[in-house]
PDB file of N, CA and C in Angstrom:
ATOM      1  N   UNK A   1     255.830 197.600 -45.494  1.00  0.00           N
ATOM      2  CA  UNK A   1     255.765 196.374 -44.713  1.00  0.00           C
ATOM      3  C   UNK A   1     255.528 195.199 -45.658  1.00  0.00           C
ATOM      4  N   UNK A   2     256.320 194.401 -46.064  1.00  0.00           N
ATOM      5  CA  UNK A   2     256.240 192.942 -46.404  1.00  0.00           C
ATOM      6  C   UNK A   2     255.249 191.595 -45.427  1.00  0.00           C
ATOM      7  N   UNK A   3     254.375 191.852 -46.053  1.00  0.00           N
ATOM      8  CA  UNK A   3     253.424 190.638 -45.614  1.00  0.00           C
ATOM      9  C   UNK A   3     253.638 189.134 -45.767  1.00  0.00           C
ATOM     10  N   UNK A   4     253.594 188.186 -44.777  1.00  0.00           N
ATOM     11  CA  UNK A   4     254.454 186.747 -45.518  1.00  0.00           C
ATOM     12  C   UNK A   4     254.202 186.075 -46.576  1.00  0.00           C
ATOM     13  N   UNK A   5     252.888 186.501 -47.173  1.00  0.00           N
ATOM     14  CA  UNK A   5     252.181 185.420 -48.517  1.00  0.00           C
ATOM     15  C   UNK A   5     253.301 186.649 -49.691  1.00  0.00           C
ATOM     16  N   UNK A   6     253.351 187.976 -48.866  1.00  0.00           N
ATOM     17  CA  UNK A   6     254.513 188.249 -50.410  1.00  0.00           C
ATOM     18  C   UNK A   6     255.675 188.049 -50.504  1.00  0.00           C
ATOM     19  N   UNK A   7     256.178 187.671 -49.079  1.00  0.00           N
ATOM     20  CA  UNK A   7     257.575 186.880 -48.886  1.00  0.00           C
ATOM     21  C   UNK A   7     257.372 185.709 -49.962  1.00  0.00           C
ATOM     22  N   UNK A   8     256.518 184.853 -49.493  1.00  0.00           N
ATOM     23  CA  UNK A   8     256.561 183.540 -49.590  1.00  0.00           C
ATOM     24  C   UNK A   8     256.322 183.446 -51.161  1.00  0.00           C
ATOM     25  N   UNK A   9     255.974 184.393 -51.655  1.00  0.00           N
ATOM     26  CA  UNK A   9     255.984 184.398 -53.222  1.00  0.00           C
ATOM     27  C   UNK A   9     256.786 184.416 -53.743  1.00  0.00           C
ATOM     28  N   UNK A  10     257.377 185.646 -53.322  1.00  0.00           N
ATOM     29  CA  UNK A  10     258.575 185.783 -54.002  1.00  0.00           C
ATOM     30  C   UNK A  10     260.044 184.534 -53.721  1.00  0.00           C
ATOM     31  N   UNK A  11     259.660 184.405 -52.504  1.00  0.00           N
ATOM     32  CA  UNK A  11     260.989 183.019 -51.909  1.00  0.00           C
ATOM     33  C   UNK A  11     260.580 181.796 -53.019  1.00  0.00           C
ATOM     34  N   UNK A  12     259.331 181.675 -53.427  1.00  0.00           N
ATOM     35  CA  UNK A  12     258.989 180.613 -54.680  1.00  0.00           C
ATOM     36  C   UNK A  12     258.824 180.776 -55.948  1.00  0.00           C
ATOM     37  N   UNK A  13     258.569 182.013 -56.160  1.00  0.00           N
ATOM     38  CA  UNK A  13     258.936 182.062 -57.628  1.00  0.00           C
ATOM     39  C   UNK A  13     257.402 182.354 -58.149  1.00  0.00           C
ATOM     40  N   UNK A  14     256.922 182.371 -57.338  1.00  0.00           N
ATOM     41  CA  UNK A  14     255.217 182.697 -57.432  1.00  0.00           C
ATOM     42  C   UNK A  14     254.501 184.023 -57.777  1.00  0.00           C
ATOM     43  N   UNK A  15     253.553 184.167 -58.314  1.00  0.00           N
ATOM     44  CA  UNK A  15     252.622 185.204 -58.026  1.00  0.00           C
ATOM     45  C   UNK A  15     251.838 185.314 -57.139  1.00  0.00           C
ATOM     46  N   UNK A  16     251.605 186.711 -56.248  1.00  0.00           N
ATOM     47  CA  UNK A  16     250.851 186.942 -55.584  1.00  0.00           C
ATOM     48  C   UNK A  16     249.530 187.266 -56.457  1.00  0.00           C
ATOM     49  N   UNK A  17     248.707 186.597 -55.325  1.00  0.00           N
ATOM     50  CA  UNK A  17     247.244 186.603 -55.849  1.00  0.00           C
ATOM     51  C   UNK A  17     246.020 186.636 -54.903  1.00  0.00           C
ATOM     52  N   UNK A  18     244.939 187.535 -54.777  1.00  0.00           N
ATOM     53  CA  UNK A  18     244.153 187.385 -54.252  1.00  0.00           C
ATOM     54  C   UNK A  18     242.674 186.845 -54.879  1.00  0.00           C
ATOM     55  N   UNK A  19     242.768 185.372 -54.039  1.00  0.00           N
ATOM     56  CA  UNK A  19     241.485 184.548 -55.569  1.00  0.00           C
ATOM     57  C   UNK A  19     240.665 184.302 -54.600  1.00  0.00           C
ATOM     58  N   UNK A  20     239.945 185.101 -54.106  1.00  0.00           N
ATOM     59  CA  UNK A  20     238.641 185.231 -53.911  1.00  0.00           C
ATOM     60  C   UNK A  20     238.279 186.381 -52.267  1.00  0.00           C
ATOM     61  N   UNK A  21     237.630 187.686 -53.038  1.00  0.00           N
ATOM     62  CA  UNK A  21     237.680 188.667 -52.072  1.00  0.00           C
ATOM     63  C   UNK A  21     236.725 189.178 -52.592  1.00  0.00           C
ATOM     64  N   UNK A  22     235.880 190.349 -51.985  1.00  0.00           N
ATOM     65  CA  UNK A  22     234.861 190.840 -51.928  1.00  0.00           C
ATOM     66  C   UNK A  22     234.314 191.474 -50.945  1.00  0.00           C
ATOM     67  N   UNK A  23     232.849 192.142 -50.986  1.00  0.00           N
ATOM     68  CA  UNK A  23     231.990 192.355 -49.977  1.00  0.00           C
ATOM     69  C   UNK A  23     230.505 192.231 -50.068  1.00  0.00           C
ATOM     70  N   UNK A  24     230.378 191.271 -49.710  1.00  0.00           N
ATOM     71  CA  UNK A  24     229.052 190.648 -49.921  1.00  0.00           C
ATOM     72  C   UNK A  24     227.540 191.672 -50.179  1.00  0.00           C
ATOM     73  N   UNK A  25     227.044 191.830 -50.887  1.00  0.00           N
ATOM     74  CA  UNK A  25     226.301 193.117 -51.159  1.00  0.00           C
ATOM     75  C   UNK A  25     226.734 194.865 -51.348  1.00  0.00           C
ATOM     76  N   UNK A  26     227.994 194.968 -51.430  1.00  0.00           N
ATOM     77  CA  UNK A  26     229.028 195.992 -51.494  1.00  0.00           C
ATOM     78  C   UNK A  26     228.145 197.071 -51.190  1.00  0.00           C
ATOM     79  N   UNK A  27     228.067 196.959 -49.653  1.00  0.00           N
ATOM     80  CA  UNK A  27     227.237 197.851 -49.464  1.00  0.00           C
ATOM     81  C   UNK A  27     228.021 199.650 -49.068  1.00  0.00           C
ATOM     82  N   UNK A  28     229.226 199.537 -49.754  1.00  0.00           N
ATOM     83  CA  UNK A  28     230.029 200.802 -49.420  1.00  0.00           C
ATOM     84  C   UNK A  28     229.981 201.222 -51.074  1.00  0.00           C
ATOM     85  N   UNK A  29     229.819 202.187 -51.682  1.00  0.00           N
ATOM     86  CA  UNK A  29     229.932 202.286 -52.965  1.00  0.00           C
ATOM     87  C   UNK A  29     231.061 202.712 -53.552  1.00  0.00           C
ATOM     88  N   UNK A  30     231.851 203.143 -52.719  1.00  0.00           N
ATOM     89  CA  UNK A  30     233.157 203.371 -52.812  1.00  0.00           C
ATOM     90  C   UNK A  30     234.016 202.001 -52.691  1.00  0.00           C
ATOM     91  N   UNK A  31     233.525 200.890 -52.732  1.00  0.00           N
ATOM     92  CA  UNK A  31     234.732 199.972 -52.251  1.00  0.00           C
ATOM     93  C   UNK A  31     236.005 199.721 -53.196  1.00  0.00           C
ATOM     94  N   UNK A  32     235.316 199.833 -54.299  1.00  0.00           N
ATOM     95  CA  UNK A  32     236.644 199.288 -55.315  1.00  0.00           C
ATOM     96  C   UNK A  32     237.932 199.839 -55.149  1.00  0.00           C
ATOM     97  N   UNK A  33     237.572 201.515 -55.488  1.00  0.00           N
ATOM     98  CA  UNK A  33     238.740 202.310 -55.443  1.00  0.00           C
ATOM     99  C   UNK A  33     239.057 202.143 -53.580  1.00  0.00           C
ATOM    100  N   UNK A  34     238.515 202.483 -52.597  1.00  0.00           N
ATOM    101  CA  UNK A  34     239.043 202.773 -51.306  1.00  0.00           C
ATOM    102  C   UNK A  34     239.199 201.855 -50.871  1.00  0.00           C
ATOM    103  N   UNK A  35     238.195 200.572 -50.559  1.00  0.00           N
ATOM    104  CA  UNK A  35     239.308 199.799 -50.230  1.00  0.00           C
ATOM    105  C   UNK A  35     240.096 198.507 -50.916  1.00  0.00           C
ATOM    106  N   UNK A  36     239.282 198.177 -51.979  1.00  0.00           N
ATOM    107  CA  UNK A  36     240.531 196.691 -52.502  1.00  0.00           C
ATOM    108  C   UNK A  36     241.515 197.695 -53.910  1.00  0.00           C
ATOM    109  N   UNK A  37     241.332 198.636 -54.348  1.00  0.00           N
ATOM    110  CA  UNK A  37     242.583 199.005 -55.108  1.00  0.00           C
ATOM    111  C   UNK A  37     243.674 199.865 -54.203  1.00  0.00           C
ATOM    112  N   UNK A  38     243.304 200.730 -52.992  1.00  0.00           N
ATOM    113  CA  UNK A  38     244.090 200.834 -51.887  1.00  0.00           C
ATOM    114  C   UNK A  38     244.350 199.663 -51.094  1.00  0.00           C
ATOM    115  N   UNK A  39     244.159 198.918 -50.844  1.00  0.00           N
ATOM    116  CA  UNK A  39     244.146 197.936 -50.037  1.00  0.00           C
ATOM    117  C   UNK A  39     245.559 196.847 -50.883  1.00  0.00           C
ATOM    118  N   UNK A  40     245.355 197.160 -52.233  1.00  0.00           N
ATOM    119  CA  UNK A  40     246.628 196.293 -52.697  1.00  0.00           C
ATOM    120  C   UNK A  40     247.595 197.041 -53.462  1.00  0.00           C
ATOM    121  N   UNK A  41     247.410 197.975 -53.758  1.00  0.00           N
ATOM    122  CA  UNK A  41     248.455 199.183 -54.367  1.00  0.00           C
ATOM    123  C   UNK A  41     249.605 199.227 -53.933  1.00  0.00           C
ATOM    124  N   UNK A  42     250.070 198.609 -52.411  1.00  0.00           N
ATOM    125  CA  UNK A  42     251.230 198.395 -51.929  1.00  0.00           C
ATOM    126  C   UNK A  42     252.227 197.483 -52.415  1.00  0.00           C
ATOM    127  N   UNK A  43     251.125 196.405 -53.009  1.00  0.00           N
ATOM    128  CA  UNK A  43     252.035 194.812 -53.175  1.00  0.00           C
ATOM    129  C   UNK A  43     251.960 194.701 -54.681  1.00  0.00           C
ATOM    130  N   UNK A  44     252.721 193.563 -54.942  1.00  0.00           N
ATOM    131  CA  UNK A  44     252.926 192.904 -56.171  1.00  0.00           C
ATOM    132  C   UNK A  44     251.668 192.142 -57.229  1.00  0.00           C
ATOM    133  N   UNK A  45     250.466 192.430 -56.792  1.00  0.00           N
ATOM    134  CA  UNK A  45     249.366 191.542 -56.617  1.00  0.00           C
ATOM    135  C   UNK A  45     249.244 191.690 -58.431  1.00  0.00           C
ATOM    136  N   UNK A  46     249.327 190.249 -58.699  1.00  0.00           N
ATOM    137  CA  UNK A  46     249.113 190.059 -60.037  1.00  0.00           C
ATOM    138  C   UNK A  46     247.768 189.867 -60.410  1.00  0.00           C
ATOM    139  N   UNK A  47     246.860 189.098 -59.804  1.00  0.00           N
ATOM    140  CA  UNK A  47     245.509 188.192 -59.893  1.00  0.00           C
ATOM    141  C   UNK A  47     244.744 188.485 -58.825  1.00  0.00           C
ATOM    142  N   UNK A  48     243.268 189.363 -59.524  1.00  0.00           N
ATOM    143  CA  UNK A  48     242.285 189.270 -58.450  1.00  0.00           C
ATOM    144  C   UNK A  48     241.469 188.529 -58.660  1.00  0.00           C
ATOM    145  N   UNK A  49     240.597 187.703 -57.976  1.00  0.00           N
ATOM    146  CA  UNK A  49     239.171 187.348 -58.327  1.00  0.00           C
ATOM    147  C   UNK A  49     238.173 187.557 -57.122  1.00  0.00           C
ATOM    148  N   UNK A  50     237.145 188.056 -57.371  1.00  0.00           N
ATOM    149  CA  UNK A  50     235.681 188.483 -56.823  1.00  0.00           C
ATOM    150  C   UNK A  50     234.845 187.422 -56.555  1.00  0.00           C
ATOM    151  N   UNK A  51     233.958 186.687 -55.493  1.00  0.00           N
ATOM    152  CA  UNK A  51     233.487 185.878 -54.859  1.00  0.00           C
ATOM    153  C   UNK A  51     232.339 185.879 -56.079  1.00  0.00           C
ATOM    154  N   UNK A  52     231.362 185.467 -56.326  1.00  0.00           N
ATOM    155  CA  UNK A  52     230.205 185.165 -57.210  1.00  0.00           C
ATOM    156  C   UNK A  52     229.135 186.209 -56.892  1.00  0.00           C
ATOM    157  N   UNK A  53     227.945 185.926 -57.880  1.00  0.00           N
ATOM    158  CA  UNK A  53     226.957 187.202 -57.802  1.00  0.00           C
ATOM    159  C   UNK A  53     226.169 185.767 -57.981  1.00  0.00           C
ATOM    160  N   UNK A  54     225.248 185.526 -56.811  1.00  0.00           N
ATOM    161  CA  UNK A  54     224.360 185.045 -56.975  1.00  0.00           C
ATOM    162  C   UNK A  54     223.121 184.757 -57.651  1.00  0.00           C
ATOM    163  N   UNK A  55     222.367 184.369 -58.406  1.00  0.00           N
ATOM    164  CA  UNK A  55     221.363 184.523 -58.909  1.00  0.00           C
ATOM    165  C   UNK A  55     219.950 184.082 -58.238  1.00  0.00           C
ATOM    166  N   UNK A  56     219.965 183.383 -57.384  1.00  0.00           N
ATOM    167  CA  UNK A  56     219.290 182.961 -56.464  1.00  0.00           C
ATOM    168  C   UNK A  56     218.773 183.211 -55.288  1.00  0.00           C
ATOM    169  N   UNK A  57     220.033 184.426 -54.942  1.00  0.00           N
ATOM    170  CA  UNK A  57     220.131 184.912 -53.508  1.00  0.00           C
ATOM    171  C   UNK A  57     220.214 186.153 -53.589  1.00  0.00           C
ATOM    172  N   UNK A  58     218.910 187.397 -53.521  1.00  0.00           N
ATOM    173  CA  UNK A  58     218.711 188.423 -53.501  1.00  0.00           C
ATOM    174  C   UNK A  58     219.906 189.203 -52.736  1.00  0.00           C
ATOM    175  N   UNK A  59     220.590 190.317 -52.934  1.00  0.00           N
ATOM    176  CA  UNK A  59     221.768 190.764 -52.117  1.00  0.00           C
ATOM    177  C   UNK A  59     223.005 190.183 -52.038  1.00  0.00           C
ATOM    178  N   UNK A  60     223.458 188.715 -52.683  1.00  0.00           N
ATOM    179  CA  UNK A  60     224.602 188.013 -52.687  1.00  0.00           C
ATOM    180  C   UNK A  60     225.269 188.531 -53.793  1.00  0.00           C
ATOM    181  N   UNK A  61     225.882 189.270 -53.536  1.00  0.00           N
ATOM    182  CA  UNK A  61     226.609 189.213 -55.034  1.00  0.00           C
ATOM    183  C   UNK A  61     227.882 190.580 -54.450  1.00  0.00           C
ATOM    184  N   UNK A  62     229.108 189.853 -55.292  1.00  0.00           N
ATOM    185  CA  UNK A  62     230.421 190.881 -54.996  1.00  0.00           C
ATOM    186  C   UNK A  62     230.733 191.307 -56.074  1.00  0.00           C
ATOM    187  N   UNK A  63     230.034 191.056 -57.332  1.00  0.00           N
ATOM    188  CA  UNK A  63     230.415 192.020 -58.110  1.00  0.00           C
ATOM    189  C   UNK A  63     229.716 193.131 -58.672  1.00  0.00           C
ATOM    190  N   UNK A  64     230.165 194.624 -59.052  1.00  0.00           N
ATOM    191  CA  UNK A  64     228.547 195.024 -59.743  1.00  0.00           C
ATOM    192  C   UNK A  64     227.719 194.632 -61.013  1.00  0.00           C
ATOM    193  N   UNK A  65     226.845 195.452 -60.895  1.00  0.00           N
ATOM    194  CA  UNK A  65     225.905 195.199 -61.950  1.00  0.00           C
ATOM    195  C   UNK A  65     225.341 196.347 -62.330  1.00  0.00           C
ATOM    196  N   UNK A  66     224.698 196.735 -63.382  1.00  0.00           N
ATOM    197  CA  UNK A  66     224.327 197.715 -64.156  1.00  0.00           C
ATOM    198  C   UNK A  66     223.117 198.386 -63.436  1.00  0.00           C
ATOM    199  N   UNK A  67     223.593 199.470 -62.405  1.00  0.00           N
ATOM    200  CA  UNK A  67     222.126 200.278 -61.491  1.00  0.00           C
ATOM    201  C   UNK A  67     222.376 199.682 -60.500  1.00  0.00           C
ATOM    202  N   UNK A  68     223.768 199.217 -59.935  1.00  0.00           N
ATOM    203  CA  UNK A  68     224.209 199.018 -58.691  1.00  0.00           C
ATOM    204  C   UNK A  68     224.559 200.243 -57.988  1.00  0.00           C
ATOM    205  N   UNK A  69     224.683 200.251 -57.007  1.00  0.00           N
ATOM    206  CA  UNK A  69     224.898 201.510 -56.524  1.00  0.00           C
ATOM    207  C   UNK A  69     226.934 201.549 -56.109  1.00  0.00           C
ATOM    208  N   UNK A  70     227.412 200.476 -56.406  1.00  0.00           N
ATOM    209  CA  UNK A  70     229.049 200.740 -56.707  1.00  0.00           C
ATOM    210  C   UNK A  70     229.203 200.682 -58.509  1.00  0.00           C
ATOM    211  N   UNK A  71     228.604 200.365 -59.014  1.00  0.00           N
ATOM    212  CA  UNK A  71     228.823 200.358 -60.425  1.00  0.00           C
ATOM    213  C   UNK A  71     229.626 201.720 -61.493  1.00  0.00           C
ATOM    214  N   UNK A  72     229.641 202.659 -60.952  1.00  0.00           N
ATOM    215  CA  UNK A  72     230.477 204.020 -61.097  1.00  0.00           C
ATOM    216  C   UNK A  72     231.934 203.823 -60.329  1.00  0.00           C
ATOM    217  N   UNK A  73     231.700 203.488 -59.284  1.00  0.00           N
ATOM    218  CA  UNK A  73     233.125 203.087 -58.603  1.00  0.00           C
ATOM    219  C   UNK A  73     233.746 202.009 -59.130  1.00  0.00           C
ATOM    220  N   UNK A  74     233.036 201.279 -59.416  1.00  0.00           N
ATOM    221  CA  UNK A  74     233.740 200.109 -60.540  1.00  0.00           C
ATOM    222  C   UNK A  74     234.253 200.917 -61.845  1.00  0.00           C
ATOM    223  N   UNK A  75     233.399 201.353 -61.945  1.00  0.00           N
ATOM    224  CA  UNK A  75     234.336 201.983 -63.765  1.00  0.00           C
ATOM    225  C   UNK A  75     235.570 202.658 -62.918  1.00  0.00           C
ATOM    226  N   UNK A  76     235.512 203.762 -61.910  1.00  0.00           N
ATOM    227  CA  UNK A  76     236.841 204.112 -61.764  1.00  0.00           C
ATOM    228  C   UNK A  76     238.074 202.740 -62.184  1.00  0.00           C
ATOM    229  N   UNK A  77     237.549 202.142 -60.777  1.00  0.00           N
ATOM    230  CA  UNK A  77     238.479 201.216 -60.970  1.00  0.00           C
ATOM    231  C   UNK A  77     239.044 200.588 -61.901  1.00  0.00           C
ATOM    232  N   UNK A  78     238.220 200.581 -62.751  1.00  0.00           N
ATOM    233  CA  UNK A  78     238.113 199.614 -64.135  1.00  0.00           C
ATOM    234  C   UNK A  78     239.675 200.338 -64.813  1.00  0.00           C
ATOM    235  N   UNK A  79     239.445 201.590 -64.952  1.00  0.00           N
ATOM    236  CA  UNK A  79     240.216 202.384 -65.432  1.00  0.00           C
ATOM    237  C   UNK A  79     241.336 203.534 -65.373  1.00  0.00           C
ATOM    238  N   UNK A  80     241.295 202.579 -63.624  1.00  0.00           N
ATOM    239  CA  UNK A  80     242.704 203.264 -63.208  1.00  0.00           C
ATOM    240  C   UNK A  80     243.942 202.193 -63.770  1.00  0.00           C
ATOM    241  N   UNK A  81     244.905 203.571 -63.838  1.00  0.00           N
ATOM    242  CA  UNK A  81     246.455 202.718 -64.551  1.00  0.00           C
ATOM    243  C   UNK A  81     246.699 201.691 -64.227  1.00  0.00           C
ATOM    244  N   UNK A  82     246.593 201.385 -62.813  1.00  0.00           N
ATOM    245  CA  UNK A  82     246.880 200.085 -62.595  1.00  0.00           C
ATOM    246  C   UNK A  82     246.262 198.950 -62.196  1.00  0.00           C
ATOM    247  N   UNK A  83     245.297 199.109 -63.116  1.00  0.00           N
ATOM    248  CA  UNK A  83     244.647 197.986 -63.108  1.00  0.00           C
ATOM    249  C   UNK A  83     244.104 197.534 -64.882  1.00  0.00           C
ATOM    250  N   UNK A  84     243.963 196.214 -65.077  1.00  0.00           N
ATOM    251  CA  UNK A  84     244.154 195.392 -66.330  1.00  0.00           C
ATOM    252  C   UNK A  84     242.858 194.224 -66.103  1.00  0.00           C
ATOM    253  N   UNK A  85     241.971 194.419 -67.135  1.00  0.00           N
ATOM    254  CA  UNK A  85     240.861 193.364 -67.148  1.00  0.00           C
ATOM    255  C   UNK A  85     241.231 192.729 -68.584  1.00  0.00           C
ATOM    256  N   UNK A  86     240.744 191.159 -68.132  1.00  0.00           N
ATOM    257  CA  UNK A  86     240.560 190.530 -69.983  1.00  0.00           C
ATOM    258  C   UNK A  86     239.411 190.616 -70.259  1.00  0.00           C
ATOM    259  N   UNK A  87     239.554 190.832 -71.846  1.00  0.00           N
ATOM    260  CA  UNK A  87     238.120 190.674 -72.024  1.00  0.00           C
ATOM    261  C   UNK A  87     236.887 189.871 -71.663  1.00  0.00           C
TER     262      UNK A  87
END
């Protein structure tokens, strides 16, 4: 199924991109792999970016951190084929 933001990419010459997604305290520890690297494995998706990790706000934060309880599911992710971090 073609979704219209990947129509509309491709009709422009664009990259698809999802710039700004998350789950606010990722309270599933599985999320990376089950749902946002399933969740886009279908499409063309060039560019992710992750909402902020608060420093201020106990529980705000979408990305992990070291003794998070998704922080293992992040390394999957980290290091499945299809996926690419910069340094």
């Amino acid at each position: 199924m073609q979704y219209k933001t990947t129509l509309l990419a491709a009709e422009h010459g664009k990259v698809l991109a999802l710039t700004e997604t998350g789950y606010e305290g990722i309270p599933n520890p599985r999320w990376w792999t089950d749902c946002l690297l399933a969740g886009v494995a279908d499409y063309p998706v060039a560019y992710v970016l992750t909402w902020r990790n608060a420093h201020d706000r106990p529980g705000h934060f979408y990305a992990p951190f070291p003794g998070s309880a998704d922080a293992d599911n992040f390394l999957t992710f980290y290091n499945n084929e299809h996926t690419v971090f910069l340094p």
